[in-house]
N, C-alpha and C. Protein backbone atom coordinates (compact mmCIF):
# COMPACT_ATOMS: atom_id res chain seq x y z
N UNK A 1 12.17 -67.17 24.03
CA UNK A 1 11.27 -67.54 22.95
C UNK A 1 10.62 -66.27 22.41
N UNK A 2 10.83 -65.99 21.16
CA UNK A 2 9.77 -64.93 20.18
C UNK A 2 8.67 -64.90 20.40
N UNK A 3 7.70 -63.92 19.69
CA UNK A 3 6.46 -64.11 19.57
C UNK A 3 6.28 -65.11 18.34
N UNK A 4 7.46 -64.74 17.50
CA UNK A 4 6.97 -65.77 15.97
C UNK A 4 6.85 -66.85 16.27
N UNK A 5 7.91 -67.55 17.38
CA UNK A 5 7.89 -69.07 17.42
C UNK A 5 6.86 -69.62 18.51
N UNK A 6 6.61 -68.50 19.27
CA UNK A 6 5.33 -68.89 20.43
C UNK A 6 3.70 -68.84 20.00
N UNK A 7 3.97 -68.17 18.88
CA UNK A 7 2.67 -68.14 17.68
C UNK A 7 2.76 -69.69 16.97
N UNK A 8 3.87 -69.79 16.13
CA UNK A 8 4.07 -71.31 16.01
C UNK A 8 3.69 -72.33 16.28
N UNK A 9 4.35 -72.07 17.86
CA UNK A 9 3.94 -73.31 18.64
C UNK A 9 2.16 -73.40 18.59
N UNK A 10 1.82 -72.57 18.86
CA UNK A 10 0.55 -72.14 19.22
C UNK A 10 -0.58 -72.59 17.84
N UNK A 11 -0.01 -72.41 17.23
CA UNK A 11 -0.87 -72.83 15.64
C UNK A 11 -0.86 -74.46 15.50
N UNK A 12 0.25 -74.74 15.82
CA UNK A 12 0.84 -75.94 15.30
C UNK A 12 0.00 -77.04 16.57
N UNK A 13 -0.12 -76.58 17.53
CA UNK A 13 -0.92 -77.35 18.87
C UNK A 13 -2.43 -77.15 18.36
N UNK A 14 -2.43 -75.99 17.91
CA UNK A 14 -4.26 -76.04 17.46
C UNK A 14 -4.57 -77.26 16.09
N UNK A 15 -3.47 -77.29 15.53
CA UNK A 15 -3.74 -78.16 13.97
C UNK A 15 -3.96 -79.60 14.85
N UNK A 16 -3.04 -79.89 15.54
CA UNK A 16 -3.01 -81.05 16.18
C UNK A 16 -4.30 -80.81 16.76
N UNK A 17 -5.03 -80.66 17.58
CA UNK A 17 -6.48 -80.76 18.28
C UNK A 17 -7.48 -80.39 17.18
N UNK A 18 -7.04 -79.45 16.13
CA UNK A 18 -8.12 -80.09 15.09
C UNK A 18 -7.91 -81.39 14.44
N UNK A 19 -6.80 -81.89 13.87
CA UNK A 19 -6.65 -82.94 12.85
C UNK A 19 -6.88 -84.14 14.10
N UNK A 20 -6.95 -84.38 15.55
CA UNK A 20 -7.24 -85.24 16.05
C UNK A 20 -9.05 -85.49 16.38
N UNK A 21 -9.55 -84.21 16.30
CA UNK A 21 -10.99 -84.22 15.94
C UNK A 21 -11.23 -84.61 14.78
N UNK A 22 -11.02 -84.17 14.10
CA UNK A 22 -11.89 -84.22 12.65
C UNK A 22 -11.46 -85.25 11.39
N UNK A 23 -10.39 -85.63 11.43
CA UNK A 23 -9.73 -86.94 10.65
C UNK A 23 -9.81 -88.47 11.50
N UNK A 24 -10.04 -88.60 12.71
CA UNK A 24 -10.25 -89.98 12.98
C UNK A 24 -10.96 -90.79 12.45
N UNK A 25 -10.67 -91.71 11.87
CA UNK A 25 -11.32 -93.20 11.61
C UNK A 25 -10.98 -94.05 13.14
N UNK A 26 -12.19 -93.81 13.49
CA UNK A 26 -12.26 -95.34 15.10
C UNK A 26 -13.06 -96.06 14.33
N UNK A 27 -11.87 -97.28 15.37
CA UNK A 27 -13.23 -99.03 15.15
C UNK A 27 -12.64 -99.48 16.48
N UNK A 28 -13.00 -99.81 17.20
CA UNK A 28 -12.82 -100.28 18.57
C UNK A 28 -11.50 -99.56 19.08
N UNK A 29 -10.33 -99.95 19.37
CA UNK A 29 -9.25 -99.16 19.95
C UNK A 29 -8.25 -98.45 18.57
N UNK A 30 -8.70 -99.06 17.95
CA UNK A 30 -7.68 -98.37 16.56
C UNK A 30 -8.39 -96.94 16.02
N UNK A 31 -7.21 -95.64 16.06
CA UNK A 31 -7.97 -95.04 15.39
C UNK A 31 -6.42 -94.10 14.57
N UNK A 32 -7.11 -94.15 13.17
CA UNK A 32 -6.57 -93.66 12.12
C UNK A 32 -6.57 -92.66 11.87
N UNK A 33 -5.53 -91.26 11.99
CA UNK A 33 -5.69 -89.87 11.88
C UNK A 33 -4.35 -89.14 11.65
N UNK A 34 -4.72 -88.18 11.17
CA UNK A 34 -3.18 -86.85 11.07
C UNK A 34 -2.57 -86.10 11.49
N UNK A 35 -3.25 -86.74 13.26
CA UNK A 35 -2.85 -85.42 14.29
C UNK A 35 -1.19 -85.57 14.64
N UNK A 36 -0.36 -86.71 14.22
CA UNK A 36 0.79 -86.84 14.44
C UNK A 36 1.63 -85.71 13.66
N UNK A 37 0.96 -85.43 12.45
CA UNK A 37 2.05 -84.34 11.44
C UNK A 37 1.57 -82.87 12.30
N UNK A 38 1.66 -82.09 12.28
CA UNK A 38 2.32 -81.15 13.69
C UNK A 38 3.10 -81.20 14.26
N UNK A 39 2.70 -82.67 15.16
CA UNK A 39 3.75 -82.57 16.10
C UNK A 39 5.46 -83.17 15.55
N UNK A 40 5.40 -83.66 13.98
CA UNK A 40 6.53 -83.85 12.92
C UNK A 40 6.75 -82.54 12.65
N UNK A 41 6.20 -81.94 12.59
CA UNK A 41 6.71 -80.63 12.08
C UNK A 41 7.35 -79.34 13.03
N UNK A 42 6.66 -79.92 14.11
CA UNK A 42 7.40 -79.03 15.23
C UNK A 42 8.43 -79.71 15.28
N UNK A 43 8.76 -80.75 15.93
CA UNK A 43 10.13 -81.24 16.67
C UNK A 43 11.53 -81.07 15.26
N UNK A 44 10.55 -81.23 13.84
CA UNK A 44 11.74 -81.19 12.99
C UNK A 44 12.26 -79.97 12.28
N UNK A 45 11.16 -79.10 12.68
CA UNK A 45 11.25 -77.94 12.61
C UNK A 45 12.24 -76.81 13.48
N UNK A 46 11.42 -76.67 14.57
CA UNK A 46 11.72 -76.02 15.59
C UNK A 46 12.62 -76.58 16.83
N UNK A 47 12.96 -77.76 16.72
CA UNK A 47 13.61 -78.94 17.91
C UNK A 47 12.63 -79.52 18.94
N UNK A 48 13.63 -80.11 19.74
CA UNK A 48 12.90 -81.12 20.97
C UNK A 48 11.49 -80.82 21.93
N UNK A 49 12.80 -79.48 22.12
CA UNK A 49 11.99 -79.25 23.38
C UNK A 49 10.16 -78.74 22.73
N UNK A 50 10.28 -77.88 21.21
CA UNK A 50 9.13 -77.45 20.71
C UNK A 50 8.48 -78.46 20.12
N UNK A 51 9.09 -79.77 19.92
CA UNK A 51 8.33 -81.01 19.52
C UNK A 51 7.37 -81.90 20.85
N UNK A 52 8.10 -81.60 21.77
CA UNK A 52 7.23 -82.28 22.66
C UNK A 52 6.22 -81.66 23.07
N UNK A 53 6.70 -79.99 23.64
CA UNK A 53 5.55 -78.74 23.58
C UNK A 53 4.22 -78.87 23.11
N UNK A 54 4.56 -79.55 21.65
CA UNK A 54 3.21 -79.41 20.61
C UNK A 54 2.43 -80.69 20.99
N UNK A 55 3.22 -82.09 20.89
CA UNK A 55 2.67 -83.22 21.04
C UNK A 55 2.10 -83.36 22.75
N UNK A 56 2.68 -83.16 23.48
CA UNK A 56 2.27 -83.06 25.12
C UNK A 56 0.61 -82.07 24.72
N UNK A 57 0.62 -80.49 24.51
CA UNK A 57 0.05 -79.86 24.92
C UNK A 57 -1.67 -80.07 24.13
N UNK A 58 -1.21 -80.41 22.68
CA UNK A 58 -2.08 -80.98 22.07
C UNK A 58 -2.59 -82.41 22.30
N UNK A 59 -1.93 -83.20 22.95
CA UNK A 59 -2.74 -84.36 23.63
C UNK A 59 -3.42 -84.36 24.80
N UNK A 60 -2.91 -82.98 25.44
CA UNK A 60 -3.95 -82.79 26.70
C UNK A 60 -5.28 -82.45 26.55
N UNK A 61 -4.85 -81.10 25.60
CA UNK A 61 -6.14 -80.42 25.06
C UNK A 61 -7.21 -81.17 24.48
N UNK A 62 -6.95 -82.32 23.97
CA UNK A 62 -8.01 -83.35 23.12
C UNK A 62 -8.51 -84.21 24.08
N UNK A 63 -7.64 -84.89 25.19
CA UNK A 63 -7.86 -85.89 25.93
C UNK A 63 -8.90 -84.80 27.10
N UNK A 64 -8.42 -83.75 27.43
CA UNK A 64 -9.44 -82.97 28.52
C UNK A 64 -11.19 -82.41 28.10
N UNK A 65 -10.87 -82.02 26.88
CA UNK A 65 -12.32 -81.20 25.88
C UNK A 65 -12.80 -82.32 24.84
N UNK A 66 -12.49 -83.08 24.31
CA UNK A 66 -12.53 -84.19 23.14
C UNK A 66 -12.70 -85.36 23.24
N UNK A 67 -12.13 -86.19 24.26
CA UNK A 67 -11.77 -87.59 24.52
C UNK A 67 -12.83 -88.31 24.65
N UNK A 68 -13.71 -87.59 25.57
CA UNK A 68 -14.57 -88.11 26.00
C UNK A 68 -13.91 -88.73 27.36
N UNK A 69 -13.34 -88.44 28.13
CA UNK A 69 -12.72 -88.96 29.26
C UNK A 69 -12.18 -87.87 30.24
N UNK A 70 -11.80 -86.86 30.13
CA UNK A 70 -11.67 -86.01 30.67
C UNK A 70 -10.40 -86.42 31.22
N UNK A 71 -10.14 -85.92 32.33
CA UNK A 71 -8.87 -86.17 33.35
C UNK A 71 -9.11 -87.56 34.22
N UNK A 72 -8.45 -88.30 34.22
CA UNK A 72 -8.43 -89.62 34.94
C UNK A 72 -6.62 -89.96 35.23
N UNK A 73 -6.76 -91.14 36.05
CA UNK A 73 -5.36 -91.25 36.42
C UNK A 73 -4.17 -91.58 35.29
N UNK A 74 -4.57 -92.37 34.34
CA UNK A 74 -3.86 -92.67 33.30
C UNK A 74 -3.71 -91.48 32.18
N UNK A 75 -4.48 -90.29 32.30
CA UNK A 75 -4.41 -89.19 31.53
C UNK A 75 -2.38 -88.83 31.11
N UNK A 76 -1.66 -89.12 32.18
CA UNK A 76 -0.72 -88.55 31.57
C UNK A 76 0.08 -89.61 30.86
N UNK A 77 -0.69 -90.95 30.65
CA UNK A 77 -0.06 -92.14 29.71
C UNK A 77 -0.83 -91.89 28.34
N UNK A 78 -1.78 -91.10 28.09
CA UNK A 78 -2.42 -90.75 26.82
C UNK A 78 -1.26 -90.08 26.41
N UNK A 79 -1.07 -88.68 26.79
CA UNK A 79 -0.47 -88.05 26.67
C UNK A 79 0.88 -87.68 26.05
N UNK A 80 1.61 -89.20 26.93
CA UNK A 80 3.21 -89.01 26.70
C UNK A 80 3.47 -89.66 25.28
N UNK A 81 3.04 -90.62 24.75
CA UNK A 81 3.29 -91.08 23.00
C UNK A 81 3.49 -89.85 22.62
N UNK A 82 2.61 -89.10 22.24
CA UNK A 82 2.61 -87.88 21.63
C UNK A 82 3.56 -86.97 22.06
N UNK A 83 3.19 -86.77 23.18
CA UNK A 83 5.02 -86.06 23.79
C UNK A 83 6.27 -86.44 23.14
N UNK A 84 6.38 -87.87 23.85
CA UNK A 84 8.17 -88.16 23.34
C UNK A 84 8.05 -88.40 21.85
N UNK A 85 7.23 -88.49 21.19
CA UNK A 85 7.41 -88.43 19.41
C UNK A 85 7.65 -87.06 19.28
N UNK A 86 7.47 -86.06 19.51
CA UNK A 86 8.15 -84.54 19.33
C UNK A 86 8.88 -84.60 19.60
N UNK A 87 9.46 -85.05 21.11
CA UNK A 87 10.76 -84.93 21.05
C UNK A 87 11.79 -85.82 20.21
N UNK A 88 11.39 -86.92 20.03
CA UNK A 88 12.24 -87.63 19.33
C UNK A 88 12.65 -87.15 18.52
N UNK A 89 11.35 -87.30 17.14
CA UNK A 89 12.16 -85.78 16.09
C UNK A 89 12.80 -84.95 15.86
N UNK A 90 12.36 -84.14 17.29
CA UNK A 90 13.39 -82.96 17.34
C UNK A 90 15.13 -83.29 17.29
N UNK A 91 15.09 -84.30 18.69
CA UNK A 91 16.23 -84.50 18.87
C UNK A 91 17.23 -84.95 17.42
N UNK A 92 16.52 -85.98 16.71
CA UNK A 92 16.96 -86.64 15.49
C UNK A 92 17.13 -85.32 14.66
N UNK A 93 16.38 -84.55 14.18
CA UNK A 93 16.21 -82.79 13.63
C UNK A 93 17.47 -82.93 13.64
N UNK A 94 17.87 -82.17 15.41
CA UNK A 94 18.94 -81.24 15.55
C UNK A 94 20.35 -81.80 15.62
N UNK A 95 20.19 -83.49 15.84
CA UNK A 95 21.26 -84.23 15.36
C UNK A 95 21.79 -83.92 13.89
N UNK A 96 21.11 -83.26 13.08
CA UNK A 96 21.17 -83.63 11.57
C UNK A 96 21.17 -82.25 11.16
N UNK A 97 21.07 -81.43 12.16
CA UNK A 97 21.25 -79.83 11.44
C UNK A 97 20.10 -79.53 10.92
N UNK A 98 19.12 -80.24 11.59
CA UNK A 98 17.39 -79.91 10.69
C UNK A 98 17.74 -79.52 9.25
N UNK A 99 18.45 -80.30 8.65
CA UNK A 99 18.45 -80.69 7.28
C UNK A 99 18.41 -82.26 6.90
N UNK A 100 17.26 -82.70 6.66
CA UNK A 100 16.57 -84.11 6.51
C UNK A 100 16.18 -84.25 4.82
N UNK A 101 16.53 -85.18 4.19
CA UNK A 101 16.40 -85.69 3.01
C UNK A 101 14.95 -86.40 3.47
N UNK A 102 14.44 -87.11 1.97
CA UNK A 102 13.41 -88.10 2.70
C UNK A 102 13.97 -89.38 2.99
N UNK A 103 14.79 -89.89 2.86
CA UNK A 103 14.74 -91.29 3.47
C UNK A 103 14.89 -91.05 5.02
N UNK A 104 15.78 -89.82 5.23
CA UNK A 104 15.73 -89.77 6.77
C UNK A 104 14.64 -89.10 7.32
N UNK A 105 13.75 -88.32 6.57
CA UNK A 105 12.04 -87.94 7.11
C UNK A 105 11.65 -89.57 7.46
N UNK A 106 11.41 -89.79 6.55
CA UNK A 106 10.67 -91.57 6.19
C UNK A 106 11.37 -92.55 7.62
N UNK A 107 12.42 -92.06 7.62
CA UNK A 107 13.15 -93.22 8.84
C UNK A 107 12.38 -92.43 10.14
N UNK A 108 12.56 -91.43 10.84
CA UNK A 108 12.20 -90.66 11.72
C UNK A 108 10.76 -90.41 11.63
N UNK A 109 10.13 -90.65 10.65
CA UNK A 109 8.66 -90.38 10.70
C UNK A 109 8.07 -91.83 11.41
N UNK A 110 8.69 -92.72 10.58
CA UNK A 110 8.27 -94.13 10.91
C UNK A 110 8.62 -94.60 12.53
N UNK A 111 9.99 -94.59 13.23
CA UNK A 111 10.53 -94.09 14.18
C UNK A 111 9.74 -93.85 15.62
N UNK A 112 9.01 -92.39 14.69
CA UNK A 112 7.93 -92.19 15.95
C UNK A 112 6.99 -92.76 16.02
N UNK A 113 6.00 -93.40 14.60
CA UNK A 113 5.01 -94.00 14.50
C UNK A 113 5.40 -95.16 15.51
N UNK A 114 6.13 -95.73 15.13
CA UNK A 114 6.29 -97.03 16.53
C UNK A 114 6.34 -97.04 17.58
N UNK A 115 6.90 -95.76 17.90
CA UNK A 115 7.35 -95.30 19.48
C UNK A 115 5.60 -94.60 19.97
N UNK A 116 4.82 -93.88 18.94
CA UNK A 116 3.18 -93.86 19.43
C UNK A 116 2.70 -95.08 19.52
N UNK A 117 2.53 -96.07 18.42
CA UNK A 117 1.94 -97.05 18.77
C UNK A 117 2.33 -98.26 20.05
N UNK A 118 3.59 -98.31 20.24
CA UNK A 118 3.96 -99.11 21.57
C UNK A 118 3.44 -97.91 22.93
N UNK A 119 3.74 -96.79 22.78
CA UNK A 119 3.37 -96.04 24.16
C UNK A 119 1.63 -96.45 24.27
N UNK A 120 1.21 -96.22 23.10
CA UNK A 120 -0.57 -95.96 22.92
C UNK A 120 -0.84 -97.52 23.91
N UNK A 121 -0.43 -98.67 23.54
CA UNK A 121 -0.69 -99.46 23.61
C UNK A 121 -0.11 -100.42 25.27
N UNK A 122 0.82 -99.75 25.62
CA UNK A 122 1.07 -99.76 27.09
C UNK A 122 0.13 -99.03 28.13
N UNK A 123 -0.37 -97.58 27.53
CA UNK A 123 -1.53 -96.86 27.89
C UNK A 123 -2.78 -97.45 28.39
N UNK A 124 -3.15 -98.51 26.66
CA UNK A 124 -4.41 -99.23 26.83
C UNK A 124 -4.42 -99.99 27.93
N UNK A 125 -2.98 -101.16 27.45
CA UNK A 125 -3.07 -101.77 28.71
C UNK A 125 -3.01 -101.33 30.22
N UNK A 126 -2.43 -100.42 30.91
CA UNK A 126 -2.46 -100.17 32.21
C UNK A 126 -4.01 -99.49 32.03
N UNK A 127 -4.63 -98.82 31.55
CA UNK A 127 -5.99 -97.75 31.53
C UNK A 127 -6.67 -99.77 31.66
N UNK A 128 -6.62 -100.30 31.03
CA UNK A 128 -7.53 -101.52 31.22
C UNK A 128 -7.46 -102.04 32.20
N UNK A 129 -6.58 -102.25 32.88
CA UNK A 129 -5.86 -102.93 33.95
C UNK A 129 -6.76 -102.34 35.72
N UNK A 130 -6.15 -101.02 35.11
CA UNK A 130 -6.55 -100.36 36.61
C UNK A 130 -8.42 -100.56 36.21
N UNK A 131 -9.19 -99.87 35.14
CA UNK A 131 -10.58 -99.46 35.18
C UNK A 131 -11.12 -101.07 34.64
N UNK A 132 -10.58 -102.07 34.62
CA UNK A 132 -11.28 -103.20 34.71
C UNK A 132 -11.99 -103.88 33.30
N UNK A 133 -11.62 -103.77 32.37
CA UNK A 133 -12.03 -104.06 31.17
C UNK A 133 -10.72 -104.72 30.34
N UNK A 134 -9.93 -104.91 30.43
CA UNK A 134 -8.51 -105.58 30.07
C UNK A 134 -8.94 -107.09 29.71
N UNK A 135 -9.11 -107.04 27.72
CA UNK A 135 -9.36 -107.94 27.55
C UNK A 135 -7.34 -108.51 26.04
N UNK A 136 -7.24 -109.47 25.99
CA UNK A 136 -6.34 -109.54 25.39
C UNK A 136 -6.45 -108.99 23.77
N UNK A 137 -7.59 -110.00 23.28
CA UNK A 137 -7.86 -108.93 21.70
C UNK A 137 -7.91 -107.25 21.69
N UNK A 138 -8.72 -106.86 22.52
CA UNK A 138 -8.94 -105.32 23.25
C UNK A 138 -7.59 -105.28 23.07
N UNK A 139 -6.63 -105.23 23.69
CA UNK A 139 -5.31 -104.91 24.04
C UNK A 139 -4.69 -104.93 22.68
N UNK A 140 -4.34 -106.11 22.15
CA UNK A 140 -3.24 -107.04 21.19
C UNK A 140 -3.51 -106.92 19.99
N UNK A 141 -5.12 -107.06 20.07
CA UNK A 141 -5.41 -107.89 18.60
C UNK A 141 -5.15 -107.00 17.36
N UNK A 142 -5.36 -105.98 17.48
CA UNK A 142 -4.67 -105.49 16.25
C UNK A 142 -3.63 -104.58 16.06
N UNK A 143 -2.36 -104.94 16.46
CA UNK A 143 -1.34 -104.29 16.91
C UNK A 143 -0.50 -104.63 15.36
N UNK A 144 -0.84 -105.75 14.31
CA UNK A 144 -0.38 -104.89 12.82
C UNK A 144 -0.83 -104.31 12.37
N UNK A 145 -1.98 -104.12 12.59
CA UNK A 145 -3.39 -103.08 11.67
C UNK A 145 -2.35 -101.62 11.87
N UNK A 146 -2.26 -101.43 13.46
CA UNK A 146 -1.33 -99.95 14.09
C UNK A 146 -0.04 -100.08 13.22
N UNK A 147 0.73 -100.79 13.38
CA UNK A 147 2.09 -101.26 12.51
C UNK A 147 1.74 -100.55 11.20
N UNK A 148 1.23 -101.14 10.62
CA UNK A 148 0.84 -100.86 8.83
C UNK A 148 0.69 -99.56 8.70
N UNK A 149 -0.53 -99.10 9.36
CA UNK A 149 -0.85 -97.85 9.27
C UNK A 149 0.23 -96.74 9.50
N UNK A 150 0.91 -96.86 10.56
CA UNK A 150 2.31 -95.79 11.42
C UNK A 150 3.27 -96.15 9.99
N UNK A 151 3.48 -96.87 9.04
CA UNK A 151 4.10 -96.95 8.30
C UNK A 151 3.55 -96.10 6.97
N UNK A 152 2.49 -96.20 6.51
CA UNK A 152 1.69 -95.52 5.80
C UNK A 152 1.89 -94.40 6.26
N UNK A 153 1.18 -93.73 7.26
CA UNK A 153 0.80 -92.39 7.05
C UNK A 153 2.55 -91.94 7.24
N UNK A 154 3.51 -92.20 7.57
CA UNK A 154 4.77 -92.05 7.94
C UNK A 154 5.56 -91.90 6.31
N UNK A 155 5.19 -92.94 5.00
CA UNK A 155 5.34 -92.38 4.16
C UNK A 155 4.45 -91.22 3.54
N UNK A 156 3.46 -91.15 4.08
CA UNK A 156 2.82 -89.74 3.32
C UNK A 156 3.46 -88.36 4.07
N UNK A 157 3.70 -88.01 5.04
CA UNK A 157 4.68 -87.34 5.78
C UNK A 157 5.46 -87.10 5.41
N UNK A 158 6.41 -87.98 4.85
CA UNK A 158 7.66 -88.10 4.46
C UNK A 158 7.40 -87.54 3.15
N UNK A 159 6.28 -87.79 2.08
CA UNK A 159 6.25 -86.99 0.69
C UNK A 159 6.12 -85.32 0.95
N UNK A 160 5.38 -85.05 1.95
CA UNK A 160 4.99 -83.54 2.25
C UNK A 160 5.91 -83.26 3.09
N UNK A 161 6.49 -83.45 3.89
CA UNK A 161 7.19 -83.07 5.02
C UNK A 161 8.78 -82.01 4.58
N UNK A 162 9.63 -82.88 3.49
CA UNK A 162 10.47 -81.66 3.36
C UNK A 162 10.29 -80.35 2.95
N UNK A 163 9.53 -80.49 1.87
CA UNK A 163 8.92 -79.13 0.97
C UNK A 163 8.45 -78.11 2.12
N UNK A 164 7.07 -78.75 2.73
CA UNK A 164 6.76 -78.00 4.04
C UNK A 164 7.66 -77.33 4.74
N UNK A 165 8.40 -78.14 5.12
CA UNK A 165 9.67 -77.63 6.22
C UNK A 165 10.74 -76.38 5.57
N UNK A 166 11.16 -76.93 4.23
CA UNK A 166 11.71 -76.11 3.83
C UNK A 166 10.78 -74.41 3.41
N UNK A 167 9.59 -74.59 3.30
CA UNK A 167 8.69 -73.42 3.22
C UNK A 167 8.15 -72.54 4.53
N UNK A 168 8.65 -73.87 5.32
CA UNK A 168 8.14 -72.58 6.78
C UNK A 168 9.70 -71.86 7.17
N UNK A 169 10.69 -72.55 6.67
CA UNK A 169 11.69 -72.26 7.31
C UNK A 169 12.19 -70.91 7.39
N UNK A 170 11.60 -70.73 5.89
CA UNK A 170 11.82 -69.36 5.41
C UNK A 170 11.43 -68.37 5.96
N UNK A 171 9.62 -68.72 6.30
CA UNK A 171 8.78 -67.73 6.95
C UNK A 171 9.17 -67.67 8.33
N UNK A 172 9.36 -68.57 8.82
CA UNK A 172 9.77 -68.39 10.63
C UNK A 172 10.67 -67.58 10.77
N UNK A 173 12.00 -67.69 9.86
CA UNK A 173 12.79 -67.14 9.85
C UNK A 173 13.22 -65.41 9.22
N UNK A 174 12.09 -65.20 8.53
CA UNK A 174 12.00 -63.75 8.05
C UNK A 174 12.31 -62.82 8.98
């Protein structure tokens, strides 16, 4: 690994722990934010292994300094949504020659949005389960509100996402 792409990584994990601070909309377990595009931009960028890199390392960093929870046993079920959505990308990326049109951004953006919101939500439930608060609405109840949204912000991604990509590609690659 370079310094360019270990700088990369490194930027791209900080955007994620800012955009997961500072863009949330919470209302009880739902919360609405942009910390997912990073970790889209690494895995479709740079591949798998640098997609999960970003999404893993940046969900630690938020869940340990940010969360308000610190380290607990379920810490590495926060965690992994965000993980395997980098990698997913990536993998899909490098299936495709990290040359992505938008319908296939839009498919793969959306993709992961589901694959965060089912992990997020297996999370809740076992974190409820074990620490004793596991109520079904808590859990369930708004699991289209998550749907809708992972679709939304998945097309706004998808409008910014090639241009982006195609503009870092250049610079990474200088």
């Amino acid at each position: 690994m370079n310094t360019r792409r270990l700088t990369t990584l490194a930027m791209l994990t900080a955007v994620y722990t800012v955009l997961a601070i500072l863009t949330p909309v919470k209302i009880a377990n739902f919360k609405f934010t942009f910390e997912a595009f990073p970790i889209l931009v690494a895995g479709l960028l740079l591949g798998p292994i640098d997609g999960l890199i970003v999404g893993a390392l940046g969900s630690f960093i938020y869940q340990l300094f940010f969360s308000g929870y610190g380290i607990t046993v379920t810490t590495p079920l926060w965690i992994l949504p965000h993980a395997l959505s980098g990698l997913v990308a990536g993998l899909y990326a490098k299936k495709k020659n990290y040359t992505l049109d938008y319908r296939q951004t839009i498919f793969i953006a959306i993709i992961c949005a589901f694959c965060v919101t089912a992990l997020n939500i297996l999370a809740l439930y076992v974190d409820s389960k074990i620490y004793g608060y596991y109520s079904k609405t808590l859990v369930f109840g708004n699991i289209l509100i998550k749907i809708i949204t992972g679709i939304i912000l998945s097309i706004i991604y998808a409008g910014v996402l090639p241009k982006l990509l195609d503009f870092l590609k250049k610079k990474i690659n200088k």
